[in-house]
N, C-alpha and C. Protein backbone atom coordinates (compact mmCIF):
# COMPACT_ATOMS: atom_id res chain seq x y z
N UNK A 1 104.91 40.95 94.09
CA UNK A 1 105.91 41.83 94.66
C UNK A 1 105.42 42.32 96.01
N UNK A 2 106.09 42.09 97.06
CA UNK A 2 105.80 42.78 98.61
C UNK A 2 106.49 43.89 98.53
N UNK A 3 105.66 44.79 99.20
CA UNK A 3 105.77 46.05 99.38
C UNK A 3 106.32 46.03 100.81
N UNK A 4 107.37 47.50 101.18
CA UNK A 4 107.58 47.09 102.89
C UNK A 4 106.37 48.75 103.16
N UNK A 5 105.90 48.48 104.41
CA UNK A 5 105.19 50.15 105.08
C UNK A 5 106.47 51.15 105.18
N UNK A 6 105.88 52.28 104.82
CA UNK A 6 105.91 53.52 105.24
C UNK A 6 105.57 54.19 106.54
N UNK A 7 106.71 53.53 107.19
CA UNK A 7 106.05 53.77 108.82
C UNK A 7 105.87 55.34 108.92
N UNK A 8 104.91 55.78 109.85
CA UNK A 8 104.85 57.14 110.70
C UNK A 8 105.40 56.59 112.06
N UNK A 9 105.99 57.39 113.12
CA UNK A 9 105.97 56.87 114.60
C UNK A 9 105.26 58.14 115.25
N UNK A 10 104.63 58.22 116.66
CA UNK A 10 103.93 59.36 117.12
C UNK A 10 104.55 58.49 118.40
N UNK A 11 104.72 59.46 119.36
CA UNK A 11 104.75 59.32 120.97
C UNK A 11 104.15 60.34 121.81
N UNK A 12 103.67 59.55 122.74
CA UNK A 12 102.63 60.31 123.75
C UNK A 12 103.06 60.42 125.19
N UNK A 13 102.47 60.69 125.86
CA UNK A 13 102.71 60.54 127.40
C UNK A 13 101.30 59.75 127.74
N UNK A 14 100.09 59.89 127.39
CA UNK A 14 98.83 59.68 127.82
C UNK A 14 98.20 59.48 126.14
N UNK A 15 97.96 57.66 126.15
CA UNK A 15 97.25 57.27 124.71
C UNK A 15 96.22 57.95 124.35
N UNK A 16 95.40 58.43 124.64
CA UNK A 16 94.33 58.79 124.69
C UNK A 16 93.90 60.69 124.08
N UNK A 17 95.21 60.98 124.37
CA UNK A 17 95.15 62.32 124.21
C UNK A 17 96.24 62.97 123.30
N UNK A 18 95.64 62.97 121.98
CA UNK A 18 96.39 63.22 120.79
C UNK A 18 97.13 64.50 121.05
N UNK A 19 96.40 65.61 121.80
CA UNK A 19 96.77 66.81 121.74
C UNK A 19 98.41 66.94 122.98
N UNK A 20 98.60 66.13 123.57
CA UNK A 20 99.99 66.06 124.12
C UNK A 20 100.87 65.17 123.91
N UNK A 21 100.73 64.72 122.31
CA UNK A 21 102.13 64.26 121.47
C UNK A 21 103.41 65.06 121.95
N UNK A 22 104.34 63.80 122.23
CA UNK A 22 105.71 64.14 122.46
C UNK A 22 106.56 64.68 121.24
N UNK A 23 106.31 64.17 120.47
CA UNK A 23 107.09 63.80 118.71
C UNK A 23 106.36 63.16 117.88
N UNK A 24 106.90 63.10 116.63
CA UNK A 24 105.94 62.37 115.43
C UNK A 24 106.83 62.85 114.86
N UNK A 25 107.40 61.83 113.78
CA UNK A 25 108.36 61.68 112.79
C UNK A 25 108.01 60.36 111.67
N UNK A 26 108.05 61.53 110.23
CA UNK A 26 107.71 60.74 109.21
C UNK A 26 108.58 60.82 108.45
N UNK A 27 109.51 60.97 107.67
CA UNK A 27 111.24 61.45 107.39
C UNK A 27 111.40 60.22 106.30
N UNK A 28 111.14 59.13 106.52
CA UNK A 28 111.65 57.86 105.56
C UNK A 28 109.93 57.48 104.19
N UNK A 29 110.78 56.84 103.46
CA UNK A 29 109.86 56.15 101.83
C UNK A 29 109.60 54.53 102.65
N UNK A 30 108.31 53.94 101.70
CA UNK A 30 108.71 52.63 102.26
C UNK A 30 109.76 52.34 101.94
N UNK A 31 109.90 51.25 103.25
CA UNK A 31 111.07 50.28 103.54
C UNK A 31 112.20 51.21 104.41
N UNK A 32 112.12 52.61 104.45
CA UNK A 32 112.87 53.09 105.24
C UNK A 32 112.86 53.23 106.94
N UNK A 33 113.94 53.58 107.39
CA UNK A 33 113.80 53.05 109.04
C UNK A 33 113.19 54.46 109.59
N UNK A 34 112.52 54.44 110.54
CA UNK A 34 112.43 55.79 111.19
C UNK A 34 112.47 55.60 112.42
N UNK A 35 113.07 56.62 112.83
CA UNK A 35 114.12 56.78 114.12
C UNK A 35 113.83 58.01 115.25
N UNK A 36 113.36 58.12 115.91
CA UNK A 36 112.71 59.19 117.14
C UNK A 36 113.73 59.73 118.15
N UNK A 37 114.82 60.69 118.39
CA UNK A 37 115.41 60.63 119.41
C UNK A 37 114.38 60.83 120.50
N UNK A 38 114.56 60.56 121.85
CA UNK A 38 113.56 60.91 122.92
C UNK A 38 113.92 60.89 124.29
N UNK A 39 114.26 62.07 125.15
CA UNK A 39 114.55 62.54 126.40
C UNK A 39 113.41 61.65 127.25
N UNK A 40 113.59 60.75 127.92
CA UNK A 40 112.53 60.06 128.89
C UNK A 40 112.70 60.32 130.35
N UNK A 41 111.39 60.34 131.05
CA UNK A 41 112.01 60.52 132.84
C UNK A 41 111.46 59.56 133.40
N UNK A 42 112.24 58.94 134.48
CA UNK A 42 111.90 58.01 135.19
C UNK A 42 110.49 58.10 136.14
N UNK A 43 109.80 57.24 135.38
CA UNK A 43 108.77 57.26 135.94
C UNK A 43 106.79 57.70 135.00
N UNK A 44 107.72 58.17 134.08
CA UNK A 44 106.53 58.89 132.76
C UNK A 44 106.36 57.77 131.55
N UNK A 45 104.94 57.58 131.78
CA UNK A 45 104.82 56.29 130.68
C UNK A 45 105.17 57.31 129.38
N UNK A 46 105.13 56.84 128.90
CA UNK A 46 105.56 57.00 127.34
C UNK A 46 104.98 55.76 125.79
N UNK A 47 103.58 56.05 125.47
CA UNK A 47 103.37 55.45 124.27
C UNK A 47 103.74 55.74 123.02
N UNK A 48 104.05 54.61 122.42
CA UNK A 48 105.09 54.56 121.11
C UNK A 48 103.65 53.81 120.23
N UNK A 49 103.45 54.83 119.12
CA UNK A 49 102.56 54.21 118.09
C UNK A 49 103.15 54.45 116.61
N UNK A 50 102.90 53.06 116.22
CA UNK A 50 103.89 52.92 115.20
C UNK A 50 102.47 52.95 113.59
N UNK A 51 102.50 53.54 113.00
CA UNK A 51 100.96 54.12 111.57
C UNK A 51 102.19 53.88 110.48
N UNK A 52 101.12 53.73 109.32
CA UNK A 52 101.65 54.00 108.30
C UNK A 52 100.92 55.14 107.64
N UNK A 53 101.62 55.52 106.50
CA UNK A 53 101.13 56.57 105.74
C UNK A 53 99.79 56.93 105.39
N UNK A 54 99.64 55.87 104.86
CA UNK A 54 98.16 55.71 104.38
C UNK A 54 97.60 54.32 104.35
N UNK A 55 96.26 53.77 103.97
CA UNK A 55 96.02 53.25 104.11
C UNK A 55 96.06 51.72 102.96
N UNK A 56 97.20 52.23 102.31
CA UNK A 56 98.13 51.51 101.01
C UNK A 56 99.08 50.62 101.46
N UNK A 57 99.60 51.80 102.63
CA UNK A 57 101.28 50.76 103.04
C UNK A 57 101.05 50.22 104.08
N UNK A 58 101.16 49.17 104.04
CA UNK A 58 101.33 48.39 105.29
C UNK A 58 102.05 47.16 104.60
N UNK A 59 102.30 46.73 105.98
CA UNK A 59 103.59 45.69 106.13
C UNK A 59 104.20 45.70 107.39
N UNK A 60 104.88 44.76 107.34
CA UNK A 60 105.42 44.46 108.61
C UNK A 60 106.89 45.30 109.37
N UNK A 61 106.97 45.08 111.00
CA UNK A 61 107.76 46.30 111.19
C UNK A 61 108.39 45.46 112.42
N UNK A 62 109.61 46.02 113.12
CA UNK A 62 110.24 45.25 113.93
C UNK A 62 110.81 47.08 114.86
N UNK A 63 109.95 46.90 115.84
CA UNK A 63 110.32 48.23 116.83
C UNK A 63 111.63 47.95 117.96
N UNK A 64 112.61 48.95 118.11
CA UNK A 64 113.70 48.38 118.81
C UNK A 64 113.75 49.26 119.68
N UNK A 65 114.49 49.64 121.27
CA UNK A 65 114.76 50.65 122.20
C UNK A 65 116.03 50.86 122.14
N UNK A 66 117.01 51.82 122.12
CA UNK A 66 118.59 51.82 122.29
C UNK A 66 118.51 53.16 123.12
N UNK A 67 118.62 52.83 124.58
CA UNK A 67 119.47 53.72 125.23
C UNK A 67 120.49 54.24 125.38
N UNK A 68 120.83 55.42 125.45
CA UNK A 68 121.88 56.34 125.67
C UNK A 68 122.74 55.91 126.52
């Protein structure tokens, strides 16, 4: 039986520096989608890190962008 992950998502401005997370949203069970709204400005990187729960779930994941 395959299991799907329990994604976490976290977004940053600067990878490196946990302490100026944009968001982090954990909201879904495996196999559920999780979804970040996110105000962006032209010009501000923005890292998207995609974790799972623990170190149980994993599986595979398909990340998408939909602009406003």
């Amino acid at each position: 039986m395959q299991l799907s992950a329990d994604l976490v998502l976290h977004v940053r401005t600067d990878c490196s520096e946990r302490a100026i997370e944009i968001s982090c949203l954990d909201v879904g069970n495996s196999g559920d989608t999780e979804s970040i709204p996110l105000g962006a400005t032209a010009g501000t990187p923005i890292d998207l890190f995609v974790d799972s729960y623990n170190n149980v779930s994993a599986g595979s994941f398909e990340p998408s962008i939909t602009p406003d």
